[in-house]
C-alpha atoms as a PDB file:
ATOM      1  CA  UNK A   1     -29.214  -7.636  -8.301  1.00  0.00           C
ATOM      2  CA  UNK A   2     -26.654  -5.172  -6.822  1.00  0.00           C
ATOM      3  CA  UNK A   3     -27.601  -2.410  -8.683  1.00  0.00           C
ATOM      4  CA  UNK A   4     -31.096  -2.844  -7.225  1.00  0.00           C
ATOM      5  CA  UNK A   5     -29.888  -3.039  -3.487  1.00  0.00           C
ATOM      6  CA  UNK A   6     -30.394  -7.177  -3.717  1.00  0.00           C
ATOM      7  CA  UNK A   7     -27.160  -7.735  -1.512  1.00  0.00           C
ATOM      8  CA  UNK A   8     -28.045 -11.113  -0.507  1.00  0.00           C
ATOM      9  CA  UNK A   9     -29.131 -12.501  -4.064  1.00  0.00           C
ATOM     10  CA  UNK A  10     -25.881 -10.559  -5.547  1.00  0.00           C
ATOM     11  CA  UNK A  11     -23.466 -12.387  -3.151  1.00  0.00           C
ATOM     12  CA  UNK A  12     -25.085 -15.645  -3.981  1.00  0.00           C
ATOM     13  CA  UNK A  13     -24.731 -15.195  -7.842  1.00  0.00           C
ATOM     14  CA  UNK A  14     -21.089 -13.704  -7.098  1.00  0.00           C
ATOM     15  CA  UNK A  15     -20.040 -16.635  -4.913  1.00  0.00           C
ATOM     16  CA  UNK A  16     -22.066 -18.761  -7.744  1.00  0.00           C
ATOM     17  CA  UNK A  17     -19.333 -17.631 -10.384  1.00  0.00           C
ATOM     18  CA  UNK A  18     -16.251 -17.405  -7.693  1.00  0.00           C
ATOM     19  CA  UNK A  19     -16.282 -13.816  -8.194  1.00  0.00           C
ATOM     20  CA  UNK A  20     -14.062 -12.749  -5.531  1.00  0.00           C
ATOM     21  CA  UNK A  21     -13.411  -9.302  -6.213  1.00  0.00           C
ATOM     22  CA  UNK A  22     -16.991  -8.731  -6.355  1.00  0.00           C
ATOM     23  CA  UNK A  23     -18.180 -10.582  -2.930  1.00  0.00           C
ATOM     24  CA  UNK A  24     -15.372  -8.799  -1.103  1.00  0.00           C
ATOM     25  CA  UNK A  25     -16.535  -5.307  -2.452  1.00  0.00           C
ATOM     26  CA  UNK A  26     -20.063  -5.840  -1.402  1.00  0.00           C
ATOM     27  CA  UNK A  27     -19.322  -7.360   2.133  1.00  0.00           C
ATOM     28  CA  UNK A  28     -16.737  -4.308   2.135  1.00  0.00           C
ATOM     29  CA  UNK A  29     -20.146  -1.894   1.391  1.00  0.00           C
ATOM     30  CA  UNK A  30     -22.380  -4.026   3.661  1.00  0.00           C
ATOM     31  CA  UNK A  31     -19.780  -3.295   6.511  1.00  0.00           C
ATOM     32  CA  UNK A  32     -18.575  -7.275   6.681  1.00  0.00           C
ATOM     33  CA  UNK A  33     -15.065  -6.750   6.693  1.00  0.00           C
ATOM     34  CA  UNK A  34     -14.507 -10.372   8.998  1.00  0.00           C
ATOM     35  CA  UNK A  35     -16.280 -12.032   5.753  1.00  0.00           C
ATOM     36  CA  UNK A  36     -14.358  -9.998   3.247  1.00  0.00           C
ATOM     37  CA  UNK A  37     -11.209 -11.122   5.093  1.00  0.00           C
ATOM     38  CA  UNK A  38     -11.760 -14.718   5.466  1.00  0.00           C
ATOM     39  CA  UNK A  39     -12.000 -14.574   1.256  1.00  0.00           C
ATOM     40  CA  UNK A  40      -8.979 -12.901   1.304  1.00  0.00           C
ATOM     41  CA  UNK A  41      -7.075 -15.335   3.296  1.00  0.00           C
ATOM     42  CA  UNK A  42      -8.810 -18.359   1.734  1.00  0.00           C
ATOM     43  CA  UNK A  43      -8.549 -17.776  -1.941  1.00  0.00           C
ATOM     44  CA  UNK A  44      -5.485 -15.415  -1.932  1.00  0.00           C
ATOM     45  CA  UNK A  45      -7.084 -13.298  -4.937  1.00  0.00           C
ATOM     46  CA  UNK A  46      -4.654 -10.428  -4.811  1.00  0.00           C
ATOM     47  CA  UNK A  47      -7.290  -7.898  -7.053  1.00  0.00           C
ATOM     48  CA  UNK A  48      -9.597  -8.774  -3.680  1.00  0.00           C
ATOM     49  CA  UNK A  49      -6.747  -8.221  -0.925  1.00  0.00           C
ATOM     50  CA  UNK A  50      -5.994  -4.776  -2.822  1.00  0.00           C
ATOM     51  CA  UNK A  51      -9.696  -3.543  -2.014  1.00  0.00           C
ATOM     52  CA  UNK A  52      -9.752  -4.756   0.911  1.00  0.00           C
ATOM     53  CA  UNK A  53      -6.571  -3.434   1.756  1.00  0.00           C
ATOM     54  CA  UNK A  54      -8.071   0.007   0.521  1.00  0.00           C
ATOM     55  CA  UNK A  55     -11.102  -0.360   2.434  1.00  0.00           C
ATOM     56  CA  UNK A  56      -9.181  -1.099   5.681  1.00  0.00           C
ATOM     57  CA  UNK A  57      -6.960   2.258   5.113  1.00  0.00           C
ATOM     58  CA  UNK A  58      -9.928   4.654   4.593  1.00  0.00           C
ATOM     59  CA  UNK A  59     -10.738   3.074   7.651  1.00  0.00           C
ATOM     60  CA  UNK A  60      -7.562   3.797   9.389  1.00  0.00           C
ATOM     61  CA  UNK A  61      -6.439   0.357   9.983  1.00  0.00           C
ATOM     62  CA  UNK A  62      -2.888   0.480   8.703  1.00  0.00           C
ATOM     63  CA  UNK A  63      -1.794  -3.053  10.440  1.00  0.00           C
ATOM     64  CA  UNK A  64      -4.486  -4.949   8.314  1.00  0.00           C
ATOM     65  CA  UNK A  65      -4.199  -2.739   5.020  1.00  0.00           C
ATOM     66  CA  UNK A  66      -0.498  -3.636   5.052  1.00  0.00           C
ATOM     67  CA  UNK A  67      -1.587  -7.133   5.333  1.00  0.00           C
ATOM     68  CA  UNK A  68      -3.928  -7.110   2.274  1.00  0.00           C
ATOM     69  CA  UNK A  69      -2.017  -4.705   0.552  1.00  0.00           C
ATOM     70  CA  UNK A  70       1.136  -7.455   1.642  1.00  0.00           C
ATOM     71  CA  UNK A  71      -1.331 -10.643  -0.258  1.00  0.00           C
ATOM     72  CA  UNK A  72      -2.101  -8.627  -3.070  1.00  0.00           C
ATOM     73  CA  UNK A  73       1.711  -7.567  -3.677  1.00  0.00           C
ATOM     74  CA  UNK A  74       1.132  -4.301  -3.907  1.00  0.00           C
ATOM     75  CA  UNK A  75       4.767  -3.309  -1.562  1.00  0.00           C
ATOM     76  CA  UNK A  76       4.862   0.420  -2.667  1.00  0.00           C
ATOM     77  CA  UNK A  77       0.945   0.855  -1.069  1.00  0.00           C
ATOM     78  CA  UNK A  78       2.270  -1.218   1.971  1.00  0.00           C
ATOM     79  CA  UNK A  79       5.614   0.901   1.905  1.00  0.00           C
ATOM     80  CA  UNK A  80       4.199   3.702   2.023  1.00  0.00           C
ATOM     81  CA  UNK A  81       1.760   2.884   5.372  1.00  0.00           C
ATOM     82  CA  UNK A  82       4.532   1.599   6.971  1.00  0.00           C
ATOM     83  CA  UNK A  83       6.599   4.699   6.198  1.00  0.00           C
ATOM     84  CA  UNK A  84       3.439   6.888   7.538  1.00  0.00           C
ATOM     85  CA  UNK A  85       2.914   4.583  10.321  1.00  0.00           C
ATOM     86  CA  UNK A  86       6.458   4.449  11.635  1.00  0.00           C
ATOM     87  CA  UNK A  87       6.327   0.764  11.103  1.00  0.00           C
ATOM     88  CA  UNK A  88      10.020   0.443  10.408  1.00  0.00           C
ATOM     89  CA  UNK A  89      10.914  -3.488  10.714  1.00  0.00           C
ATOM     90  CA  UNK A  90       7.878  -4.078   8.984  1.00  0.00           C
ATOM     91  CA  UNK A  91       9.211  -1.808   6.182  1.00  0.00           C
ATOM     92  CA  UNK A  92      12.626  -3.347   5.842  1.00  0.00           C
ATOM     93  CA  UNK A  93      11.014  -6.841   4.832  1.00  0.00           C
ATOM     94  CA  UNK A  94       8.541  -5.508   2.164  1.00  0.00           C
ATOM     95  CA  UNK A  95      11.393  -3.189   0.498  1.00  0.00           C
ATOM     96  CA  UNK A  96      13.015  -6.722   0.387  1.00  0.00           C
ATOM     97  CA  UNK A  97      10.290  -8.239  -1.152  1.00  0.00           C
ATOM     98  CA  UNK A  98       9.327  -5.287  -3.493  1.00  0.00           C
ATOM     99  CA  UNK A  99      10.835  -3.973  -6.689  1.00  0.00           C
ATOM    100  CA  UNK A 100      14.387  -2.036  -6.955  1.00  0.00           C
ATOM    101  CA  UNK A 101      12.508   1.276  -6.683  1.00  0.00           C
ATOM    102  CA  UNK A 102      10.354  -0.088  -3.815  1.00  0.00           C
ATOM    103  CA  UNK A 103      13.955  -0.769  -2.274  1.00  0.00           C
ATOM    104  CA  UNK A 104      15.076   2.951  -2.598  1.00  0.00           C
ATOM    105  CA  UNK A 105      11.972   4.564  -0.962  1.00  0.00           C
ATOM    106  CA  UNK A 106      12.822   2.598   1.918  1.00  0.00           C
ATOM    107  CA  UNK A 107      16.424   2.980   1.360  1.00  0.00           C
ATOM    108  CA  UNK A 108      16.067   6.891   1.424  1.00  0.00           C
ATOM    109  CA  UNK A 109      13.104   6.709   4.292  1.00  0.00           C
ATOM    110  CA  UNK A 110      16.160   5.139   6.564  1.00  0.00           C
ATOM    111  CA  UNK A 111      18.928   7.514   5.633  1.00  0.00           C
ATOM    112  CA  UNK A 112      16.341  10.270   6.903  1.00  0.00           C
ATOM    113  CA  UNK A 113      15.656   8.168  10.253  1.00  0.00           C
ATOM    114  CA  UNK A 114      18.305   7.995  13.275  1.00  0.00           C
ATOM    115  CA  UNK A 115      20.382   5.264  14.098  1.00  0.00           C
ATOM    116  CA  UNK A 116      18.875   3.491  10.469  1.00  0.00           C
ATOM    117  CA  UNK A 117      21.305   4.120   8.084  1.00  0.00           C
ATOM    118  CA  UNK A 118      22.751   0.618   8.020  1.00  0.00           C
ATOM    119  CA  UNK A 119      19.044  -0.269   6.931  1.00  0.00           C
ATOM    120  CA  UNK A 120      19.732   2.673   4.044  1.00  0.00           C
ATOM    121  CA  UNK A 121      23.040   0.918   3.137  1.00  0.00           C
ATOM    122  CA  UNK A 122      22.237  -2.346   2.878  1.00  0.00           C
ATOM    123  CA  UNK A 123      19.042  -1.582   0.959  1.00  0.00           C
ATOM    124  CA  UNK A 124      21.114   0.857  -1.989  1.00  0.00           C
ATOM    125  CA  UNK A 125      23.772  -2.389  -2.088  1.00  0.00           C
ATOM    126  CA  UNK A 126      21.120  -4.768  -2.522  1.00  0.00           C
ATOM    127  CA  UNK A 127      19.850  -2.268  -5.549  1.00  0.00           C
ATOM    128  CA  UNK A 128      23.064  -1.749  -6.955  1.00  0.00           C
ATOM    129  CA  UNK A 129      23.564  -5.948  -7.222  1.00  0.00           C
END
């Protein structure tokens, strides 16, 4: 039904067979992003918060990307937008929750930054542990 530009029908059979990846990319296409969000937040299905993280950061949105990049646990994508976006306490808490290589992009992004390298420090300890 997609395939043949049958949105409605498509979201029905894709909502049907709780399908959320699919209904969030087609209410991403159809412009939707409210109802692509509220699947997001209600079902938590992280392969649906990554593309709708994606969507929101080709649409220059960092603050909700890092969100839905945040539910879907991708931390290096959300790293990285806070690192772009100068979001800096923001950052801090996702290299916590991330990976030990997650932890030294941040941990090197702070050494860089005035007045952050305590951040640095305790980020390259916490690797090291």
């Amino acid at each position: 039904m997609e395939s043949t530009g049958e949105m409605e029908t498509s979201l029905q059979f894709y909502e049907s067979a709780q399908d959320y990846l699919s209904l969030v990319r087609v209410y991403c296409y159809c412009g939707n992003l409210d109802k692509a969000a509220e699947i997001c937040n209600d079902t938590g299905d992280r392969a649906a918060c990554y593309q709708l993280a994606r969507t929101y950061e080709n649409q220059d949105q960092p603050k909700e990307s890092i969100h839905f990049y945040t539910r879907a646990q991708a931390y290096g994508n959300a790293i990285r937008l806070c690192k772009e976006n100068e979001m800096d306490e923001q950052l801090m808490n996702l290299a916590l929750l991330g990976n030990s290589d997650d932890m030294l992009e941040a941990a090197r992004y702070y050494e860089k930054k005035p007045g952050c390298q305590d951040k640095a420090v305790m980020l390259y300890h916490k690797v090291c542990l």
